[in-house]
N, C-alpha and C. Protein backbone atom coordinates (compact mmCIF):
# COMPACT_ATOMS: atom_id res chain seq x y z
N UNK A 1 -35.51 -189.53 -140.39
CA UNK A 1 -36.44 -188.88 -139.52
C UNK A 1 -36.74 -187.50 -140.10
N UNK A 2 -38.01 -187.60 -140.73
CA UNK A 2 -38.32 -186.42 -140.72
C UNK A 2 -38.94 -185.59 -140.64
N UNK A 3 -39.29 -184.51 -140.16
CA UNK A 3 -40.05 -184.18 -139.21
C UNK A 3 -41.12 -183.07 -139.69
N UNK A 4 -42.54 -182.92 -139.34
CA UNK A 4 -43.36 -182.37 -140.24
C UNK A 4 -43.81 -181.06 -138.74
N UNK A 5 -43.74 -179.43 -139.14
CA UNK A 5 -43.70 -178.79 -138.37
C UNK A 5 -45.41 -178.32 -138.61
N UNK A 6 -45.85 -177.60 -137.50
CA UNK A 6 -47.31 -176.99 -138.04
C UNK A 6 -47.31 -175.42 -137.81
N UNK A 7 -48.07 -174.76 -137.00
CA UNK A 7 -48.27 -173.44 -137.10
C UNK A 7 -46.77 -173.12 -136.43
N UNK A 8 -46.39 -172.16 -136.88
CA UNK A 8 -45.19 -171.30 -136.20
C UNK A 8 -45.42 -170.87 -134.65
N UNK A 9 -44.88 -171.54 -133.90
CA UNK A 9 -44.59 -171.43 -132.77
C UNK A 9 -45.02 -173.09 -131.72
N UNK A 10 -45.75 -173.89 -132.53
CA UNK A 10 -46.54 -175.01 -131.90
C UNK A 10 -45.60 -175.93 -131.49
N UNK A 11 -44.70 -176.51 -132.23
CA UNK A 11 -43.47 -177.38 -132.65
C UNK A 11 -43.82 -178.24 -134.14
N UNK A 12 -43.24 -179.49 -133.58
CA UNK A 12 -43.03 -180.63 -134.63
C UNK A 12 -43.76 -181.63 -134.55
N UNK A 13 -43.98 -183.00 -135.29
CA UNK A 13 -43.86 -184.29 -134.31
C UNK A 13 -43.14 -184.83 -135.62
N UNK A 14 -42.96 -186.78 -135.25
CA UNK A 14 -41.81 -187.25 -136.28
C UNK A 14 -41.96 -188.77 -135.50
N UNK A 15 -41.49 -189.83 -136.62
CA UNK A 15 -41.14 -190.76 -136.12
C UNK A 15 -39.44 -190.66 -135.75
N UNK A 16 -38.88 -191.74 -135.40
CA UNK A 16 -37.27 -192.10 -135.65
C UNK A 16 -37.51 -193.61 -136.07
N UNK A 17 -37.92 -193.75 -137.24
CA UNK A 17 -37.69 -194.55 -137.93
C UNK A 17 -37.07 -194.59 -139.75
N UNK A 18 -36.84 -195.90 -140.38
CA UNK A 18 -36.03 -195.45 -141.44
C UNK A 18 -37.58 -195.21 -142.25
N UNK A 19 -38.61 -195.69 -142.54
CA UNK A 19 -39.97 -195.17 -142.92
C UNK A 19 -40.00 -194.07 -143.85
N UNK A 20 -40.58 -193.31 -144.97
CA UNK A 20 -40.48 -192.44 -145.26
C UNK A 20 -41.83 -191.42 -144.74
N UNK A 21 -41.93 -190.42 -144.81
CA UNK A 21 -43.14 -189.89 -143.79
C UNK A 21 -44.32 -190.61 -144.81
N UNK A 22 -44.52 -190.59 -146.20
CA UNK A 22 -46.00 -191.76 -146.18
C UNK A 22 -46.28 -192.52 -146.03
N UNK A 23 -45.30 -193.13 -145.38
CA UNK A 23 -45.68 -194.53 -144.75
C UNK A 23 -45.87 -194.25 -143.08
N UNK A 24 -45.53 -193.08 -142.91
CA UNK A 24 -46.00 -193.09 -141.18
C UNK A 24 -47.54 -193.73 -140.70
N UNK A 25 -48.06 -193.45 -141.48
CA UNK A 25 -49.82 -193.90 -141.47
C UNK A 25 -49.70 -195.05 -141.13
N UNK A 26 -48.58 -196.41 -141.91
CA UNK A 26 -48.69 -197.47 -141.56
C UNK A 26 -47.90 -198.14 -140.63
N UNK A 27 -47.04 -197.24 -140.30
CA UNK A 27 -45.62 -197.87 -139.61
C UNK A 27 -46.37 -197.91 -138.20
N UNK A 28 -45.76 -198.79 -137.65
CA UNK A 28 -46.21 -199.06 -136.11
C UNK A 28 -44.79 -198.61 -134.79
N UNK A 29 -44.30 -197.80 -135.24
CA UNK A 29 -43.38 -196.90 -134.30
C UNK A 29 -44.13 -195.63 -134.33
N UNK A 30 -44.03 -195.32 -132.84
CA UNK A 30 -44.86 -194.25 -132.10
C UNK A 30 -43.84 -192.68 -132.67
N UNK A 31 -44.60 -191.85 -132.89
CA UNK A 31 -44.55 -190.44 -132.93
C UNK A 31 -43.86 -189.53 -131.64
N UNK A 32 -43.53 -189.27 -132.39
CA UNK A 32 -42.62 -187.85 -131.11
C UNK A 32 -42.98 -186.25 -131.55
N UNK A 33 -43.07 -185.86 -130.43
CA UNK A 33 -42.97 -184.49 -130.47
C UNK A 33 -41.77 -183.84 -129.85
N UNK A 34 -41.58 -182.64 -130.50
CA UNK A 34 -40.81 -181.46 -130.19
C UNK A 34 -41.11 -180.47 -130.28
N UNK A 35 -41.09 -179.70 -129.06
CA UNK A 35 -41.55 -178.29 -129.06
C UNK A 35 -40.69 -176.95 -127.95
N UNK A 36 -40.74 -176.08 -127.93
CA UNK A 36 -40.20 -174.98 -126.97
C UNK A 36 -40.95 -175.04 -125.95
N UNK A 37 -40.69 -174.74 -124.70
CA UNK A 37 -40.90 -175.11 -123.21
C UNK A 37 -41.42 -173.53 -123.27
N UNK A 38 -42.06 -173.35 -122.02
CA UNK A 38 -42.26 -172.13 -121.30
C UNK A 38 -41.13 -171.22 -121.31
N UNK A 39 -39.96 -172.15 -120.81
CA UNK A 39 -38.70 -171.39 -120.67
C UNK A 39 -37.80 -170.89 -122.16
N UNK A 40 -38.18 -171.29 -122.61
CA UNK A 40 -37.55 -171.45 -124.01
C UNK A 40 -36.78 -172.62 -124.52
N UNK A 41 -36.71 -173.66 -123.66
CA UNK A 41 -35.83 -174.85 -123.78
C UNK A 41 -36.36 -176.12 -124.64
N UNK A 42 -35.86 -176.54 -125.59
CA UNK A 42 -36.07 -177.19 -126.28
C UNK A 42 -36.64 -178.99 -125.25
N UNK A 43 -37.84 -179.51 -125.68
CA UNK A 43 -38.36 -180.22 -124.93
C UNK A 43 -38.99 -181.48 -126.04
N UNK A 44 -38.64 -182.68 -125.71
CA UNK A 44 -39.50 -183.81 -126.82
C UNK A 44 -40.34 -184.69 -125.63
N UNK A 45 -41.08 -185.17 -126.37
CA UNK A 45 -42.20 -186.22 -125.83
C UNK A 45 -42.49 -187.42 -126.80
N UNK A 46 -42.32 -188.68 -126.35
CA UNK A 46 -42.68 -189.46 -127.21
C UNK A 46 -43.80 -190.77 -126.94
N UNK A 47 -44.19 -191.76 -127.66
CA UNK A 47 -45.12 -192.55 -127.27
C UNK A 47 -46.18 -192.56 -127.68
N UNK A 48 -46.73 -191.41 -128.92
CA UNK A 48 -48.21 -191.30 -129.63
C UNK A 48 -47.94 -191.85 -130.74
N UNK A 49 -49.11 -192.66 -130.28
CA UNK A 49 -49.80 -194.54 -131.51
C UNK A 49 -50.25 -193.71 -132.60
N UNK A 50 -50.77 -192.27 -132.89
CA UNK A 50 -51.37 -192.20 -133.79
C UNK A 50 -51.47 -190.75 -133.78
N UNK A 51 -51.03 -190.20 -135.40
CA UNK A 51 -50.55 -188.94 -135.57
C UNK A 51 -51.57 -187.25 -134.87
N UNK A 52 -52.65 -187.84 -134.86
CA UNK A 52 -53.49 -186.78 -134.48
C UNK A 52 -53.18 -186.73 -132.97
N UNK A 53 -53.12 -187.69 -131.99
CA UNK A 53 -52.56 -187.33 -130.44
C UNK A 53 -51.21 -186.76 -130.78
N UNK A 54 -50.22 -187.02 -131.28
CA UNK A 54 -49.05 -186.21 -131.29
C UNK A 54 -49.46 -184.93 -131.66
N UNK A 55 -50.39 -184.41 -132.48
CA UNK A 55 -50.91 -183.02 -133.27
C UNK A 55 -51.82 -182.40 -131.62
N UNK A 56 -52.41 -182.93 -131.02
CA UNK A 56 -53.48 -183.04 -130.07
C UNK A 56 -52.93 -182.23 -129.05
N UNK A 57 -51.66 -182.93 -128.65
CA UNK A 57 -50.72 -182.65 -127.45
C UNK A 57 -49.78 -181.68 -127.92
N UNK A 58 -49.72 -181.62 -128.89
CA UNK A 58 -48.90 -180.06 -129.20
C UNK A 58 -49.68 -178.84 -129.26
N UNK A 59 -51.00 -179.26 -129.58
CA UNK A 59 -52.17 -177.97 -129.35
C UNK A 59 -52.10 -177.62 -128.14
N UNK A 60 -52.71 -178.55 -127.32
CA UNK A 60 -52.83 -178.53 -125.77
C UNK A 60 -51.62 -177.78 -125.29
N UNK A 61 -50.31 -177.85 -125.71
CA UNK A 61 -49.14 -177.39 -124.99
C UNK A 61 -48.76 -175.93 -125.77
N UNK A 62 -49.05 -175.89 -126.56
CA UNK A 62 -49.63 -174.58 -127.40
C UNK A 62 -50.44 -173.49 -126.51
N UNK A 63 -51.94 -174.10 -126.72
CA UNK A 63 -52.83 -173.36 -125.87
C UNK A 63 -52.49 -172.87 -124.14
N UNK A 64 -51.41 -173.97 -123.23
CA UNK A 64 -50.89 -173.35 -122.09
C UNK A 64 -50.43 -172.68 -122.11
N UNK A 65 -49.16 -172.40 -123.19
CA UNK A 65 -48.49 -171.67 -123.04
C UNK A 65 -48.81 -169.95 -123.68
N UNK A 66 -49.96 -170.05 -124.88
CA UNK A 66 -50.73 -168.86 -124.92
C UNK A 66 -51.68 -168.16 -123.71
N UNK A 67 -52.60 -168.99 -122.50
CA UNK A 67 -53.43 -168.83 -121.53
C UNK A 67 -52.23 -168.26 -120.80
N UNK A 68 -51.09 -168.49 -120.38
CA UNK A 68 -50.51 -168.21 -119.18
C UNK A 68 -50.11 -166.93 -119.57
N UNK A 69 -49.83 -166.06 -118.24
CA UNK A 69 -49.44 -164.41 -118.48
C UNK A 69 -48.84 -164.45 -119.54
N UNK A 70 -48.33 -162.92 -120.05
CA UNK A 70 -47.15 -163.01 -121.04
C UNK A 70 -46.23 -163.16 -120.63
N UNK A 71 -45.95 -163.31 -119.27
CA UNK A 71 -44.20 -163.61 -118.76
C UNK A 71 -44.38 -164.14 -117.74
N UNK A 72 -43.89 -164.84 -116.58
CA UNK A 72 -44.61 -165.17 -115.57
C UNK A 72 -42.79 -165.00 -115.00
N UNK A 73 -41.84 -164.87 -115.29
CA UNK A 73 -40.46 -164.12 -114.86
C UNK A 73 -40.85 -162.45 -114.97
N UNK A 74 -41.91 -161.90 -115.62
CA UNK A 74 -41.77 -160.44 -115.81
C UNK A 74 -42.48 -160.17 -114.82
N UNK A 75 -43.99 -161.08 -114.45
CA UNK A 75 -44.39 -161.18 -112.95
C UNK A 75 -43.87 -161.21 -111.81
N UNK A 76 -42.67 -161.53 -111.82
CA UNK A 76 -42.00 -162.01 -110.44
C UNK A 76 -41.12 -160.54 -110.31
N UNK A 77 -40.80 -159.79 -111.41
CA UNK A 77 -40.01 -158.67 -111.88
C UNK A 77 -40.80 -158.32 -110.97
N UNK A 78 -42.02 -157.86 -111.35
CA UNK A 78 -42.64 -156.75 -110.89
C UNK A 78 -42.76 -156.76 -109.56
N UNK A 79 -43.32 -157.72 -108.91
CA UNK A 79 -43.47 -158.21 -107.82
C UNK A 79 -42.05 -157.91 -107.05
N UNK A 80 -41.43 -158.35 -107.12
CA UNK A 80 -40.04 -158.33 -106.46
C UNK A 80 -39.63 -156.80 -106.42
N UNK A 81 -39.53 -156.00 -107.31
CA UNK A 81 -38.70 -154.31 -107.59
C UNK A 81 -40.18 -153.78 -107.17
N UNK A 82 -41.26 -153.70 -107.64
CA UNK A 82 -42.76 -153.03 -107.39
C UNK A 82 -42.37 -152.47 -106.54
N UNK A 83 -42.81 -153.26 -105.17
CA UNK A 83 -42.62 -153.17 -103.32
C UNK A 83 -41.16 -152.96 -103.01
N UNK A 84 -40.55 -152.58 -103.63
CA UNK A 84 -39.03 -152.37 -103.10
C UNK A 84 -38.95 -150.99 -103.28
N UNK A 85 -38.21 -150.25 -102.07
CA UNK A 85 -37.98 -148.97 -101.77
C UNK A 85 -37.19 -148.26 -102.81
N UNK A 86 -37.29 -147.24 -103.24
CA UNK A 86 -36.64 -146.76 -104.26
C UNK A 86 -35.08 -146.51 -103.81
N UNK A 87 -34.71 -146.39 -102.76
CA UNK A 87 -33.30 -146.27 -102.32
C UNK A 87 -32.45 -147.86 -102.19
N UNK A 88 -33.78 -149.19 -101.84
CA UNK A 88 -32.97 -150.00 -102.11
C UNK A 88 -32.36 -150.56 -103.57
N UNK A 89 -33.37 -150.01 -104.83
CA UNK A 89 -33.32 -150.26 -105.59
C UNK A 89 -32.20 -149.48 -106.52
N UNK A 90 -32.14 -148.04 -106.16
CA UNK A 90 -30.78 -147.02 -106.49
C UNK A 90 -29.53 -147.59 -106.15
N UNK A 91 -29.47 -148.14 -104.89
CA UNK A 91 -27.90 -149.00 -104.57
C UNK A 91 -28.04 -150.37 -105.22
N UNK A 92 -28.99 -150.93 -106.02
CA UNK A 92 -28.67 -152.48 -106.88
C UNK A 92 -27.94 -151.60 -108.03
N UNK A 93 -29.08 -150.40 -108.94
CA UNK A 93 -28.60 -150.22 -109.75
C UNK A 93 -27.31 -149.09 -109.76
N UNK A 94 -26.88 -148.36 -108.59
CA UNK A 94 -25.42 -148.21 -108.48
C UNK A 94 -24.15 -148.88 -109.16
N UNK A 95 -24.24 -150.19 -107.97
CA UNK A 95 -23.61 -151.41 -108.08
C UNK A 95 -23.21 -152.09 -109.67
N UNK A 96 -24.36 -151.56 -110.12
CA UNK A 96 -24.46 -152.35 -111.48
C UNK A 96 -23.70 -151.72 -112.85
N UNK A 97 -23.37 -149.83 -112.17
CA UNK A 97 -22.97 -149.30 -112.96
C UNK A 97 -21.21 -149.54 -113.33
N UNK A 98 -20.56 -150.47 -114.00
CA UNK A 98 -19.40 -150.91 -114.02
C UNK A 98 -18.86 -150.07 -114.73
N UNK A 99 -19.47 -149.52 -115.41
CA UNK A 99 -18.39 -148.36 -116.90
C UNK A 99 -18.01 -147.10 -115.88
N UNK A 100 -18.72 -147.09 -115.10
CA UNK A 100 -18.62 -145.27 -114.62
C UNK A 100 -16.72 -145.20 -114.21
N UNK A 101 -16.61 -143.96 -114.26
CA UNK A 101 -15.11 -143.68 -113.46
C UNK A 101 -15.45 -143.49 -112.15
N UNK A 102 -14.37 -143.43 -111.38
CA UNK A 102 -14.13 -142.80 -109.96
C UNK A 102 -14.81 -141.83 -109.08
N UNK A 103 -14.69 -140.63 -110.68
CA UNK A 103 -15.12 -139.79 -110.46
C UNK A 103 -16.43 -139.79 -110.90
N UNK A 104 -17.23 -139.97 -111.81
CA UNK A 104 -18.52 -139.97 -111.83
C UNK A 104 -19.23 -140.78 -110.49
N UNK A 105 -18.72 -141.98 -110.27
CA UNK A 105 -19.34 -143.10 -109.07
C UNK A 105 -19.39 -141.93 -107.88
N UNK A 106 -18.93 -140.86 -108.08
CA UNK A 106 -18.64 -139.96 -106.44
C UNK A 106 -19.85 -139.00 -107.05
N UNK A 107 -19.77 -138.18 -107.91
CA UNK A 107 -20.89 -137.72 -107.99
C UNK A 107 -21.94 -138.00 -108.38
N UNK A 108 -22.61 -139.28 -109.05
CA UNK A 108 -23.43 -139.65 -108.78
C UNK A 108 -23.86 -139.97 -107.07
N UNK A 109 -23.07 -141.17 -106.16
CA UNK A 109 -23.62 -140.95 -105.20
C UNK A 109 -23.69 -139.72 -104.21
N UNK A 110 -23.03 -138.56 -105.09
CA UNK A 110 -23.59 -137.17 -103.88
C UNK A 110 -24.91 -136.65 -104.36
N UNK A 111 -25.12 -137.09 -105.34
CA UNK A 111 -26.49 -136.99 -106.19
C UNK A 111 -27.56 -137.23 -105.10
N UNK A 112 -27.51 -138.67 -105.43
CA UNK A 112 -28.33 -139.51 -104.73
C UNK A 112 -28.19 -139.27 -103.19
N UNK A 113 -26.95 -139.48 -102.30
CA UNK A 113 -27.14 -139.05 -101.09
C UNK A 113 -27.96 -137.36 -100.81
N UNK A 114 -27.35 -136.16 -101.37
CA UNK A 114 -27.67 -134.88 -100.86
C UNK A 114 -29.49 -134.67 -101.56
N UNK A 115 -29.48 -134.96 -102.60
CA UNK A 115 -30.91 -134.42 -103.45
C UNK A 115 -31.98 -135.75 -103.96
N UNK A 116 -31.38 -136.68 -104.60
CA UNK A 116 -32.55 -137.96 -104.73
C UNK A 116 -33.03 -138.94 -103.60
N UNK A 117 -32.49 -138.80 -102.86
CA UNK A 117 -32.63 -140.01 -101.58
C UNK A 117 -33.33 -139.70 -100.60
N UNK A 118 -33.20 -138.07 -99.78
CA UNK A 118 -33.97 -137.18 -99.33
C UNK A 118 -35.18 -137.34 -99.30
N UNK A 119 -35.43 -137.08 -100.53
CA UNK A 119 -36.72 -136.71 -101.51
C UNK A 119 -37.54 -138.01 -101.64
N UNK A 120 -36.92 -138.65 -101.96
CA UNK A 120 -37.69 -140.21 -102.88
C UNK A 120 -37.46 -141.58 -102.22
N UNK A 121 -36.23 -141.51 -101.36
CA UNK A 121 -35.91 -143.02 -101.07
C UNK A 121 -36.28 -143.93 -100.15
N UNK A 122 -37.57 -143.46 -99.63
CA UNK A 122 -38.67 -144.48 -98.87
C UNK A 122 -40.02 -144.76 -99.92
N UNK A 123 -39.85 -144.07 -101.17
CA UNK A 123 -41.01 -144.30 -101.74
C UNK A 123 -40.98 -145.68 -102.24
N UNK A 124 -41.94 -146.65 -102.66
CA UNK A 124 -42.16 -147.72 -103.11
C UNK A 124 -41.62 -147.17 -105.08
N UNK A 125 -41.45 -148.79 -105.61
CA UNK A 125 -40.77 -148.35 -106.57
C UNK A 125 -42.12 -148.75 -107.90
N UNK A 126 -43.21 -149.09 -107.45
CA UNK A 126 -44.36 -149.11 -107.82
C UNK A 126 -45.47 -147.41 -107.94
N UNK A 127 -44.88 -146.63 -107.23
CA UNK A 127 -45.93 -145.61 -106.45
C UNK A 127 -44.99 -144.32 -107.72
N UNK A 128 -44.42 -144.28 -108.64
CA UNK A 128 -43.85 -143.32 -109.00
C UNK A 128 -44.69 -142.70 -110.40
N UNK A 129 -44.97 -142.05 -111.13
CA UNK A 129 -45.04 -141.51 -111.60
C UNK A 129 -44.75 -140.03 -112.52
N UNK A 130 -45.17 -139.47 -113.37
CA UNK A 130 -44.83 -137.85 -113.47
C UNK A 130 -45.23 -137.01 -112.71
N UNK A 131 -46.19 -137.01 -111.96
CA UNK A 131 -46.39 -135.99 -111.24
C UNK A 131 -45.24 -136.04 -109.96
N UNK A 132 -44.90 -137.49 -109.88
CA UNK A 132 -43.85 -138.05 -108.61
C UNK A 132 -42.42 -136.99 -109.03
N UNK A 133 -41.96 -137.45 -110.28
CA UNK A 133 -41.49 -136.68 -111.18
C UNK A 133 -41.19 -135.32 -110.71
N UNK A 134 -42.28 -134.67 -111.22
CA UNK A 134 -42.20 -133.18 -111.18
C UNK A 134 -42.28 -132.49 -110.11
N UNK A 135 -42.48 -133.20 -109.07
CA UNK A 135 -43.04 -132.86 -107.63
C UNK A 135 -41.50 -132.82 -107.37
N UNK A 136 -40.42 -133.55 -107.01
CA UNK A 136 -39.09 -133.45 -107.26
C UNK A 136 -38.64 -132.27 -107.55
N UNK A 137 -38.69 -132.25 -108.86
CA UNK A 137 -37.84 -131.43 -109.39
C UNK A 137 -38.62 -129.71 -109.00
N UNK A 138 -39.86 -129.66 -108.62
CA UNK A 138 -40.39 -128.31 -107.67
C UNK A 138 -39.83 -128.06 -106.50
N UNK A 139 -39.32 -129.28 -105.77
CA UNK A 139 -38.79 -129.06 -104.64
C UNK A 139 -37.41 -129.46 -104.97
N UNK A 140 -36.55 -129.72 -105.34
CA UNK A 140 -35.45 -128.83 -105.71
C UNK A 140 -35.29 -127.35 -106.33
N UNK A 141 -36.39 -126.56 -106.71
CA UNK A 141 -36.47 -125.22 -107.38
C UNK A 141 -36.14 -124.71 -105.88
N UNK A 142 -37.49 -125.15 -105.19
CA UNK A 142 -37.83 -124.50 -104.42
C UNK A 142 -36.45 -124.52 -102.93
N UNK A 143 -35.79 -125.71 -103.09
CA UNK A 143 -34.53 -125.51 -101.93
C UNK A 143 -33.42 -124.58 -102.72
N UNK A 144 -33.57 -124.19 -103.63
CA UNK A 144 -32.79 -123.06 -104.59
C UNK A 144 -31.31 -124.10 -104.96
N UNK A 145 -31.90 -125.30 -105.43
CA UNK A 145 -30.91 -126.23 -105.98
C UNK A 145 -30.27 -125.04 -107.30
N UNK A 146 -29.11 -125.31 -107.64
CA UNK A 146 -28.70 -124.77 -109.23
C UNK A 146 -29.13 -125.50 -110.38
N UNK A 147 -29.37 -124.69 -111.39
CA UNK A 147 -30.04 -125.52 -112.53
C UNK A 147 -29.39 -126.49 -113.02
N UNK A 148 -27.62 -126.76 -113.24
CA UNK A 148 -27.35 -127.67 -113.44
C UNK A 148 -27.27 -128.78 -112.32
N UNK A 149 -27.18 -128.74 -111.18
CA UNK A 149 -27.27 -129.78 -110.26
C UNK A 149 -28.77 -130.27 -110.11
N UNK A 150 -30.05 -129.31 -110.48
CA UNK A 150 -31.36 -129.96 -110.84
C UNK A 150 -31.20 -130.60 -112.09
N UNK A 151 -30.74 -130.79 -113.34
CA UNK A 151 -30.76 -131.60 -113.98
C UNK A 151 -30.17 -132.70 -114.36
N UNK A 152 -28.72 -132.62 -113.47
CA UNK A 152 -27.88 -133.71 -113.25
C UNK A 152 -28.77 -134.93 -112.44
N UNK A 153 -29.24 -133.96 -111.74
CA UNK A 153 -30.40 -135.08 -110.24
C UNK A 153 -31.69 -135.79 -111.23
N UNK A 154 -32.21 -134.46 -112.73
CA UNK A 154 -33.13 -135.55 -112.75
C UNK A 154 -32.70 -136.69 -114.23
N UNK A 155 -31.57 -136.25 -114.61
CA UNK A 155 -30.77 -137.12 -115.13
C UNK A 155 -30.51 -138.21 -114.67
N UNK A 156 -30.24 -138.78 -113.60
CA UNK A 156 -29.98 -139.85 -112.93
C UNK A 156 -31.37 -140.18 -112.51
N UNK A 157 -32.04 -139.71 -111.86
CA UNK A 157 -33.62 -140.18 -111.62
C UNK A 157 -33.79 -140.97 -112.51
N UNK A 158 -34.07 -140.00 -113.79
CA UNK A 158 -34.52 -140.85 -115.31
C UNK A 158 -34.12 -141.91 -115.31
N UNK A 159 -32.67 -141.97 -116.00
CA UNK A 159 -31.97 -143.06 -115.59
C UNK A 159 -32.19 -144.04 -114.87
N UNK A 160 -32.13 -144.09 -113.44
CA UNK A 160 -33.06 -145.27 -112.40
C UNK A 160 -33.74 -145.94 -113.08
N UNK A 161 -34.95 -145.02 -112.89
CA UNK A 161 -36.50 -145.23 -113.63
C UNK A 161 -36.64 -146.17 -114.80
N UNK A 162 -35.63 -145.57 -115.70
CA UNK A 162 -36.02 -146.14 -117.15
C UNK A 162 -35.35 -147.44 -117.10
N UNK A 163 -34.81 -147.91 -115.77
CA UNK A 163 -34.33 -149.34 -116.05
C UNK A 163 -35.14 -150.10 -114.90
N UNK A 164 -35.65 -149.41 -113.98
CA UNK A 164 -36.76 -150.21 -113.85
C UNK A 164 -37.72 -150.51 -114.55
N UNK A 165 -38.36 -149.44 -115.27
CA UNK A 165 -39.35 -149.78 -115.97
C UNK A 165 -39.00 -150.81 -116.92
N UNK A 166 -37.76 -151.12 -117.43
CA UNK A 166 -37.37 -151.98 -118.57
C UNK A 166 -37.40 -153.04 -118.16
N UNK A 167 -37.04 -153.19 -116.76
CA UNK A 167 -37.39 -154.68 -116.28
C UNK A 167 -38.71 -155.70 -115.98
N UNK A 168 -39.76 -154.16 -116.45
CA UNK A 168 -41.47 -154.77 -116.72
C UNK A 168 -41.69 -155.14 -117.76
N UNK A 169 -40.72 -154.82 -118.68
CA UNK A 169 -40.85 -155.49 -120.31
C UNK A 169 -41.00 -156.83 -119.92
């Protein structure tokens, strides 16, 4: 069996017969395909009389899988965290922080309880921006936060942020 691949990313097709591939033209065992799924999972199809429908149906499954979003799990990302409150989303990624010590897990959440949560944690996690950003960190100037406890706060902000945003990748 052996198997003749086409453009990089399309798949394969192939008989499973003892045949050598120039004789596929004449052999009367049907063609198979193999190709990568949506999901990434390896997927075969078999039953094409004649090599151009096996070529046909790997286009076709080709072309779906180019038409459809670029992620349709990065869709559901968005969708799902977008509309989610930024405070519910600070206690997933809390939770998630397993390396921290004792002591960091305490001041981070006095972080977040006294100065980020206040401030931010009814906002949608879609609605943020730099000006969202900087608007923050003005009103911590302005409650006469200390400069290192304003940058510890927007240290962890960042932080948040940059792993939500990573989850729109």
């Amino acid at each position: 069996m052996a198997a003749r691949t086409l453009a990089h990313g399309m798949g394969s097709f192939f008989k499973e017969c003892e045949h050598p591939r120039h004789r596929w033209s004449k052999c009367l065992h049907p063609y198979k395909i193999r190709y990568r799924s949506s999901t990434g999972k390896q997927a075969e199809e078999g039953g094409f009389a004649a090599q151009d429908q096996a070529i046909s149906r790997l286009t076709e499954i080709y072309k779906e899988k180019k038409a459809r979003p670029s992620s349709q799990a990065r869709a559901d990302r968005i969708q799902k965290y977008g509309s989610m409150r930024f405070q519910e989303y600070a206690t997933e990624w809390v939770a998630g922080q397993r390396h921290l010590a004792a002591a960091s897990v305490r001041h981070l959440e006095s972080l977040l309880e006294h100065h980020i949560l206040p401030a931010l944690g009814s906002r949608r996690m879609n609605s943020f921006d730099h000006k969202v950003v900087d608007g923050f960190i003005r009103t911590m100037e302005k409650a006469h936060a200390g400069l290192a406890t304003q940058a510890n706060a927007f240290d962890k902000l960042r932080a948040i942020l940059l792993n939500a945003h990573q989850l729109e990748r």
